[in-house]
Protein backbone atom coordinates (compact mmCIF):
# COMPACT_ATOMS: atom_id res chain seq x y z
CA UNK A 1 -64.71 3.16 -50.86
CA UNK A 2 -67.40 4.74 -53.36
CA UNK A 3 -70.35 6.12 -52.03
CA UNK A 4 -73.80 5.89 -53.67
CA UNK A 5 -75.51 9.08 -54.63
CA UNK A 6 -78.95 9.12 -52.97
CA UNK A 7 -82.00 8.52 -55.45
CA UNK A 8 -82.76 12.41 -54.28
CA UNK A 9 -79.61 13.76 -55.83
CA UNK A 10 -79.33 11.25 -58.56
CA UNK A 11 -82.85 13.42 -59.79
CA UNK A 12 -81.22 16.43 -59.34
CA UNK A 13 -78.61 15.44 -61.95
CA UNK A 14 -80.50 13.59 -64.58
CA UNK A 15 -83.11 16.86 -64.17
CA UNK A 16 -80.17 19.33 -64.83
CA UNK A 17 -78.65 17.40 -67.77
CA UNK A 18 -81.47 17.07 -69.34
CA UNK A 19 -83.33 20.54 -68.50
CA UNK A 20 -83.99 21.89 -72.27
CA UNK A 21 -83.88 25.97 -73.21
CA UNK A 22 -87.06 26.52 -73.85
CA UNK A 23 -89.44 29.44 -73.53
CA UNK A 24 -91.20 30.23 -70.65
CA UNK A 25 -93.62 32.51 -68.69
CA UNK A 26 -93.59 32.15 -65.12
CA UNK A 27 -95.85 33.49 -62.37
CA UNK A 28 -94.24 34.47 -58.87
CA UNK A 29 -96.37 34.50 -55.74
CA UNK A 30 -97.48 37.87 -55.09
CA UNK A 31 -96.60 39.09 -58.28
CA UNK A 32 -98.69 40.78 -60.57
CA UNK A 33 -96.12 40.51 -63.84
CA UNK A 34 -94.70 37.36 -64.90
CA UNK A 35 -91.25 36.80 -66.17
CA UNK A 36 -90.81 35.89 -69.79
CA UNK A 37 -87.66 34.02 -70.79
CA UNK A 38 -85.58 30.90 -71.27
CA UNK A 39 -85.76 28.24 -68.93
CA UNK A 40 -81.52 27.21 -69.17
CA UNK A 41 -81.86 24.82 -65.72
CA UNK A 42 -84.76 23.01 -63.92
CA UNK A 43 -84.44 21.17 -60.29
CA UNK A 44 -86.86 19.93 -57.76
CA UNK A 45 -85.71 22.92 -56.23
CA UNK A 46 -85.31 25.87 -58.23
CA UNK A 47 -84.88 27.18 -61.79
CA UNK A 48 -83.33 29.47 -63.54
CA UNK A 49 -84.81 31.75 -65.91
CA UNK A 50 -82.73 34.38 -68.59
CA UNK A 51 -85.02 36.89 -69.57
CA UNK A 52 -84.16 38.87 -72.44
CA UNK A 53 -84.46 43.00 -71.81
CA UNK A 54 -85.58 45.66 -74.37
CA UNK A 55 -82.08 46.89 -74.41
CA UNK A 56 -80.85 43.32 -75.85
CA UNK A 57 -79.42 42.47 -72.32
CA UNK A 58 -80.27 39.72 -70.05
CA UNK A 59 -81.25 38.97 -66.76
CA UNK A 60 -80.92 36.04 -64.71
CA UNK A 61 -83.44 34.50 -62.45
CA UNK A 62 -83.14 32.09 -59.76
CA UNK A 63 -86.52 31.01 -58.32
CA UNK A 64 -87.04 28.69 -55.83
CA UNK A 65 -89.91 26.26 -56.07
CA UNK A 66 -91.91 28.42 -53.32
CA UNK A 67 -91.42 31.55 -55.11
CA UNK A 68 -93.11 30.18 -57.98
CA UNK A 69 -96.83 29.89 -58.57
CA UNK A 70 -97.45 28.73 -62.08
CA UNK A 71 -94.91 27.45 -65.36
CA UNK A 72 -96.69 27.94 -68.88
CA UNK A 73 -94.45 26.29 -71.27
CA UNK A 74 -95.03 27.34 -74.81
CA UNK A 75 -94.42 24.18 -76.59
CA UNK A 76 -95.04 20.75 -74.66
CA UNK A 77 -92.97 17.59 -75.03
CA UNK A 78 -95.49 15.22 -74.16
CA UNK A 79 -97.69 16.63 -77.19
CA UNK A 80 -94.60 16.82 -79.55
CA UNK A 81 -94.07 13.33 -78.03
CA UNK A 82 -97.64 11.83 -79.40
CA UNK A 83 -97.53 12.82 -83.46
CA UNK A 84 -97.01 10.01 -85.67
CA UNK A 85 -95.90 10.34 -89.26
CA UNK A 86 -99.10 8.64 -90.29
CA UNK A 87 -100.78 11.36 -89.55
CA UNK A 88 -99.86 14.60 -90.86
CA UNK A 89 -103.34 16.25 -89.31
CA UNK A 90 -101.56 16.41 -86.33
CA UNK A 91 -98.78 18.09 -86.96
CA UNK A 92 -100.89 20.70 -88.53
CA UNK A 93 -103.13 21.58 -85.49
CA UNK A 94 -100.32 21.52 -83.73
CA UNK A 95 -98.46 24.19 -85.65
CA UNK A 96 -101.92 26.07 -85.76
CA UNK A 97 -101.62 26.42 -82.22
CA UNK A 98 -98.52 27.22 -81.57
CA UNK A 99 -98.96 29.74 -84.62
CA UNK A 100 -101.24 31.69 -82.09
CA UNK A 101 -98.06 32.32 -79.64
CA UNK A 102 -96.83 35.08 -81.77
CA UNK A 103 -94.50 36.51 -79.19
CA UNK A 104 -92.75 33.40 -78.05
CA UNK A 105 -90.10 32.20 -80.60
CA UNK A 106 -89.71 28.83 -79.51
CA UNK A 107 -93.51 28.45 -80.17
CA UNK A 108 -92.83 30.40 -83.51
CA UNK A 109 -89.52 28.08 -84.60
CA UNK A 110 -91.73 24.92 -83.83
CA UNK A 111 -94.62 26.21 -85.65
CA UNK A 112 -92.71 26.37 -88.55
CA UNK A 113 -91.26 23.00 -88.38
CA UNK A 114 -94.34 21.58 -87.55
CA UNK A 115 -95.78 22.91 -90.76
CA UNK A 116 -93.15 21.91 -92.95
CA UNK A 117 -93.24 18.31 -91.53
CA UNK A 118 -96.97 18.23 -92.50
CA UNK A 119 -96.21 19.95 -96.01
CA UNK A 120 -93.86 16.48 -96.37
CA UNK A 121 -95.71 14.26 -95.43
CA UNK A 122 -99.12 15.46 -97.13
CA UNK A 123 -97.96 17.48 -99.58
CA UNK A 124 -101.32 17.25 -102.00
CA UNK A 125 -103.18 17.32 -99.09
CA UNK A 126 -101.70 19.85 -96.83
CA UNK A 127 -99.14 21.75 -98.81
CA UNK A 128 -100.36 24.59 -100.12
CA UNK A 129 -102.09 25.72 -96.96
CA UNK A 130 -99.09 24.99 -94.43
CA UNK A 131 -96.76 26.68 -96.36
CA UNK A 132 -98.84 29.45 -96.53
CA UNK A 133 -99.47 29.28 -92.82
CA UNK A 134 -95.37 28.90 -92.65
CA UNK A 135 -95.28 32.00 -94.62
CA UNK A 136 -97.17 33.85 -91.82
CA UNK A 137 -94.54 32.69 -89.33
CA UNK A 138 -91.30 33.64 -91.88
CA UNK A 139 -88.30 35.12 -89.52
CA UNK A 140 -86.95 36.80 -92.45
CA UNK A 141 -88.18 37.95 -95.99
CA UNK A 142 -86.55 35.85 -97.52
CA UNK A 143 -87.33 32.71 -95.50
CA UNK A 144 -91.55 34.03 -96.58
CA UNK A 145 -90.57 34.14 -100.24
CA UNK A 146 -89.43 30.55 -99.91
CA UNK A 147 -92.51 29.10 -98.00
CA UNK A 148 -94.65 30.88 -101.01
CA UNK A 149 -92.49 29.63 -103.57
CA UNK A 150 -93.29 26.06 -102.24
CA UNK A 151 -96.42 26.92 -101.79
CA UNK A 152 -96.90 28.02 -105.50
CA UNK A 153 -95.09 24.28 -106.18
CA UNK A 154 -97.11 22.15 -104.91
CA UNK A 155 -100.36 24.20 -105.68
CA UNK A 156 -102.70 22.05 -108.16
CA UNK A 157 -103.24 25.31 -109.67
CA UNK A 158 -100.20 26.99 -109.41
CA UNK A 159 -102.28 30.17 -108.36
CA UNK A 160 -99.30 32.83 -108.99
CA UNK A 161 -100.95 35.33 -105.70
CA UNK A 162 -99.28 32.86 -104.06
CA UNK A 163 -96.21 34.52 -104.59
CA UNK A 164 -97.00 37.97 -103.43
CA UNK A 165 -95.40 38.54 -100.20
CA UNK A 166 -97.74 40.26 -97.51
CA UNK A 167 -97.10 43.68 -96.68
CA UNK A 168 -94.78 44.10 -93.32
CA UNK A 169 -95.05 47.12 -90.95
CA UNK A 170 -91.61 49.28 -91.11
CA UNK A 171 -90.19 49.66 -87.74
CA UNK A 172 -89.79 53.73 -86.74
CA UNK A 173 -86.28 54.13 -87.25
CA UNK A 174 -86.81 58.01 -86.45
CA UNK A 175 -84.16 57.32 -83.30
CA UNK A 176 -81.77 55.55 -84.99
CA UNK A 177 -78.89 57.31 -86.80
CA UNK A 178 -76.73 56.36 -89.62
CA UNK A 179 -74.11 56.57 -87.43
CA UNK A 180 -76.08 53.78 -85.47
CA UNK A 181 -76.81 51.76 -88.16
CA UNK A 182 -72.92 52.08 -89.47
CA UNK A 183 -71.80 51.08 -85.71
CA UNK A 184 -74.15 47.68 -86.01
CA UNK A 185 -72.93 46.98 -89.38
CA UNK A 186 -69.26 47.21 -88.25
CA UNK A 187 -70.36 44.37 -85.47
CA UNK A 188 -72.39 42.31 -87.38
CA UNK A 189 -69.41 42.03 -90.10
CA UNK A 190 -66.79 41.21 -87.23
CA UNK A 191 -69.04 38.24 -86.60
CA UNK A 192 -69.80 36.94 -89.53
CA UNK A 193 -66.10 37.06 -90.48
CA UNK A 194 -64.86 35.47 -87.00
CA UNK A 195 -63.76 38.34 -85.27
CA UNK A 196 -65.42 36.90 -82.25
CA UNK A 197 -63.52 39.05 -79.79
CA UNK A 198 -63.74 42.10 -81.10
CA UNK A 199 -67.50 41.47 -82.07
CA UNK A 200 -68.37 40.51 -78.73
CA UNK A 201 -66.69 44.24 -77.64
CA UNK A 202 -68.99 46.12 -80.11
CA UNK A 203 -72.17 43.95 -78.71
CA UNK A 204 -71.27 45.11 -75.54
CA UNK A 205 -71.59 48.40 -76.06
CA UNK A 206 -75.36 50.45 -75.20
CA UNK A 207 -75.96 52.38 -78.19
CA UNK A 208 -74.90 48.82 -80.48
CA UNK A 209 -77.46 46.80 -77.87
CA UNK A 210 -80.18 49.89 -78.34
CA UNK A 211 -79.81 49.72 -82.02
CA UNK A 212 -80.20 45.57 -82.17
CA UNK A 213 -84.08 46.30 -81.00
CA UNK A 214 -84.70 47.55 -84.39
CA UNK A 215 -83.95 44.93 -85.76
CA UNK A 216 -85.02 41.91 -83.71
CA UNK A 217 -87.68 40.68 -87.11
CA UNK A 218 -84.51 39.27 -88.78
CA UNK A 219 -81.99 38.56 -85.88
CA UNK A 220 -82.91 38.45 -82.28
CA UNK A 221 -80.71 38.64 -79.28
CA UNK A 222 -80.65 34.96 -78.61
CA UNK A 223 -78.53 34.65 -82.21
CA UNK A 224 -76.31 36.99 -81.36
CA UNK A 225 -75.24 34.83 -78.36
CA UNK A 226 -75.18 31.53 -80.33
CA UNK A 227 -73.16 33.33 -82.51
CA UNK A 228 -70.67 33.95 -79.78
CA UNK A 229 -70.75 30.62 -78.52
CA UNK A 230 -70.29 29.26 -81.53
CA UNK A 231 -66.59 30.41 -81.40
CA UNK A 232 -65.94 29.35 -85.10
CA UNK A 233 -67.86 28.47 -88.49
CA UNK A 234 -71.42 29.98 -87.94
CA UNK A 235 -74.07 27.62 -88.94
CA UNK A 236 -76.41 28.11 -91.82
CA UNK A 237 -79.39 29.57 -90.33
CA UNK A 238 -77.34 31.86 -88.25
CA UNK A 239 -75.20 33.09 -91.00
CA UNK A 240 -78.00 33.74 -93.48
CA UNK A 241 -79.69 35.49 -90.38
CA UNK A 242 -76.33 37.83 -90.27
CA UNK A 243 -76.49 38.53 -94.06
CA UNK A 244 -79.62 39.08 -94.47
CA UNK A 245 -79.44 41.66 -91.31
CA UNK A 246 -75.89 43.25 -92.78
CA UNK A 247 -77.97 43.39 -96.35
CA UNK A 248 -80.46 46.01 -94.18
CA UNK A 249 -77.67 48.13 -92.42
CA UNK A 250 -75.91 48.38 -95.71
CA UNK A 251 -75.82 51.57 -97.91
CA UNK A 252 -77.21 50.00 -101.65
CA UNK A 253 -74.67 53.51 -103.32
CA UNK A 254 -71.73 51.40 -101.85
CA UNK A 255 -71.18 48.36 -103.50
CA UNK A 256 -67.55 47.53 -101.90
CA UNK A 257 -66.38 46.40 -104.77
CA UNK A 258 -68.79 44.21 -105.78
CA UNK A 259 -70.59 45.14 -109.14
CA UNK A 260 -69.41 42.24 -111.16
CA UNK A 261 -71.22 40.09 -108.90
CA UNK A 262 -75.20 39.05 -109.11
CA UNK A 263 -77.28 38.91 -106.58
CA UNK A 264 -79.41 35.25 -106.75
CA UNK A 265 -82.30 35.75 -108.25
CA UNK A 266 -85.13 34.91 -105.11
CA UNK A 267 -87.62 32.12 -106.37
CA UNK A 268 -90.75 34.13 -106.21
CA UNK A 269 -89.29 36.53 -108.69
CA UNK A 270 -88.13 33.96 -110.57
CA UNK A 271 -91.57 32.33 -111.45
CA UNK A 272 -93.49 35.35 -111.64
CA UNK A 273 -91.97 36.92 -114.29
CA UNK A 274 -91.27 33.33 -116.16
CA UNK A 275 -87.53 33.78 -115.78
CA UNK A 276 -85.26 30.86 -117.07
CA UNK A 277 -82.09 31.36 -114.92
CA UNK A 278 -80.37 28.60 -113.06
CA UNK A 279 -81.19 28.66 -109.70
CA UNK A 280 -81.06 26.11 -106.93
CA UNK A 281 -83.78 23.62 -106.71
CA UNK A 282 -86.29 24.40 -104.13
CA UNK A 283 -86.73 21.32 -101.57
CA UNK A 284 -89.11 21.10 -98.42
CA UNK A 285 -86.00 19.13 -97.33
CA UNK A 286 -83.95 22.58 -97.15
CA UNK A 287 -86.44 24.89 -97.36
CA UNK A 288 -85.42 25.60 -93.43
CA UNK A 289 -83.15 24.51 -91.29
CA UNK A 290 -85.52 21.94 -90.21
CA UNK A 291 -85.27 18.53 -91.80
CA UNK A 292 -89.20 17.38 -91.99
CA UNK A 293 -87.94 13.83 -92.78
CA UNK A 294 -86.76 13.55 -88.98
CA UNK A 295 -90.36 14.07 -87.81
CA UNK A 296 -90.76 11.48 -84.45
CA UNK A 297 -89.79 13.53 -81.21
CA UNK A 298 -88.26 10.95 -78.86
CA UNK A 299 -86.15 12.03 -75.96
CA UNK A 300 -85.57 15.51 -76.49
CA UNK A 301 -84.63 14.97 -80.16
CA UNK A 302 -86.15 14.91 -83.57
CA UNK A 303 -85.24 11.54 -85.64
CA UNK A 304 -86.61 9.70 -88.48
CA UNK A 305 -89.17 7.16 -87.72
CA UNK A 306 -89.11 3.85 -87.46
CA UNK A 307 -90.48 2.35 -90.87
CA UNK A 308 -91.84 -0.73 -89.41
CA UNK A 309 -94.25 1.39 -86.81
């Protein structure tokens, strides 16, 4: 004989399934500090929380429902939920205020895709100042040259001060030895060549996990674990993440082998100096890994919308 679930626990499933990771800061009951993190699992009775440590470690959370006394969510659904391709405004002021949550980088990732969906779909109107605004956001140097680039595109003008990057702070890398910065190098190659097991072993280690906090501008601890997980080919965000971070470990007197081969020639360069090598053509459709032509948020996901809306 089968037994119906309760409508109680039936909840309690759907809300598990469906629980996204997203960013969170919570507030505990007597508590003076909240805890930052990712929210991995949500019930009408508890959640769990994996806040990320200044070593590169984690710890996990489990708060009951009367341990807790607020949830800020950095990005909200319902207000994802409510833009409409029609108008790209939206998804502007949007990104402008999730801009403002500079140390969340959920709020930073959707920031960005919010501005390049707005860049699509007003790209006379918008385009020049989202990108720039994008460019503000960029997770990686190169990822800023590419926002300008655009930028520089679609600018009426084609004001080249576009294309000067802005001036980033150096981290103090007074504490970090070569030998360090060798020992990283070593475990960021295992796992961009696959060697997940023997990656994962170096990532384990305290001085590799001390050194990764230098470094957490181009990849943060969160990729390295998606990495892992990934258990095979490493996606294209991830792996140009790994590159670019192996590119900053490396020693530019040791070329491995390599001098026959050129380096691509970044678009911002490019224009500036009125080259006239072949490059790839820059497209707001892969300027990220965000495709701005899926721009209606509906259930958790981003799709395209529905032409006849």
């Amino acid at each position: 004989m089968i037994r119906h679930l309760p409508c109680a626990m039936c909840f309690l499933v759907v809300l598990v399934l469906v629980a996204p990771c997203q960013a969170v800061i919570v507030f505990q009951k007597g508590q003076d500090e909240p805890i930052r993190g990712i929210l991995v699992e949500e019930t009408a009775t508890h959640i769990v929380v994996n806040e990320v440590l200044p070593s590169g470690g984690i710890k996990k959370w489990i708060l009951t429902r009367a341990q807790i006394d607020d949830i800020i969510r950095a990005v909200s659904a319902d207000e994802l939920a409510a833009l409409r391709h029609d108008n790209a405004g939206g998804y502007r002021r949007y990104a402008e205020d999730l801009a403002a949550k500079t140390e969340d980088p959920e709020a930073r990732g959707m920031a960005i895709r919010l501005y390049v969906i707005a860049a699509y779909l007003a790209p006379e109107q918008l385009g020049r100042s989202c990108l720039l605004g994008a460019a503000g956001l960029a997770r990686t140097p190169e990822e800023e040259r590419a926002f300008r680039a655009m930028a520089f595109v679609l600018d009426p003008d084609h004001d080249a001060t576009l294309l000067k990057a802005m001036k980033l702070v150096a981290p103090n890398f007074s504490t970090l030895s070569k030998k360090q910065r060798l020992e990283l190098r070593s475990a960021v190659r295992m796992l961009r060549s696959g060697k997940f097991a023997s990656a994962q072993r170096m990532f384990s280690r305290e001085t590799v996990q001390k050194s990764m906090t230098f470094y957490n501008d181009i990849a943060s601890h969160a990729d390295y674990e998606a990495a892992i997980e990934a258990k095979g080919r490493l996606p294209a965000p991830l792996l140009s993440k790994f590159i670019t971070l192996e590119i900053a470990l490396g020693d530019k007197s040791n070329s491995g082998g390599q001098s026959g081969v050129k380096e691509a020639v970044p678009w911002s360069q490019l224009i500036a100096r009125r080259a006239t090598n072949a490059v790839k053509p820059l497209a707001l459709e892969a300027i990220t890994e965000f495709d701005p032509r899926t721009c209606h948020f509906v259930d958790g996901k981003w799709m395209e919308p529905d032409i006849a809306e």
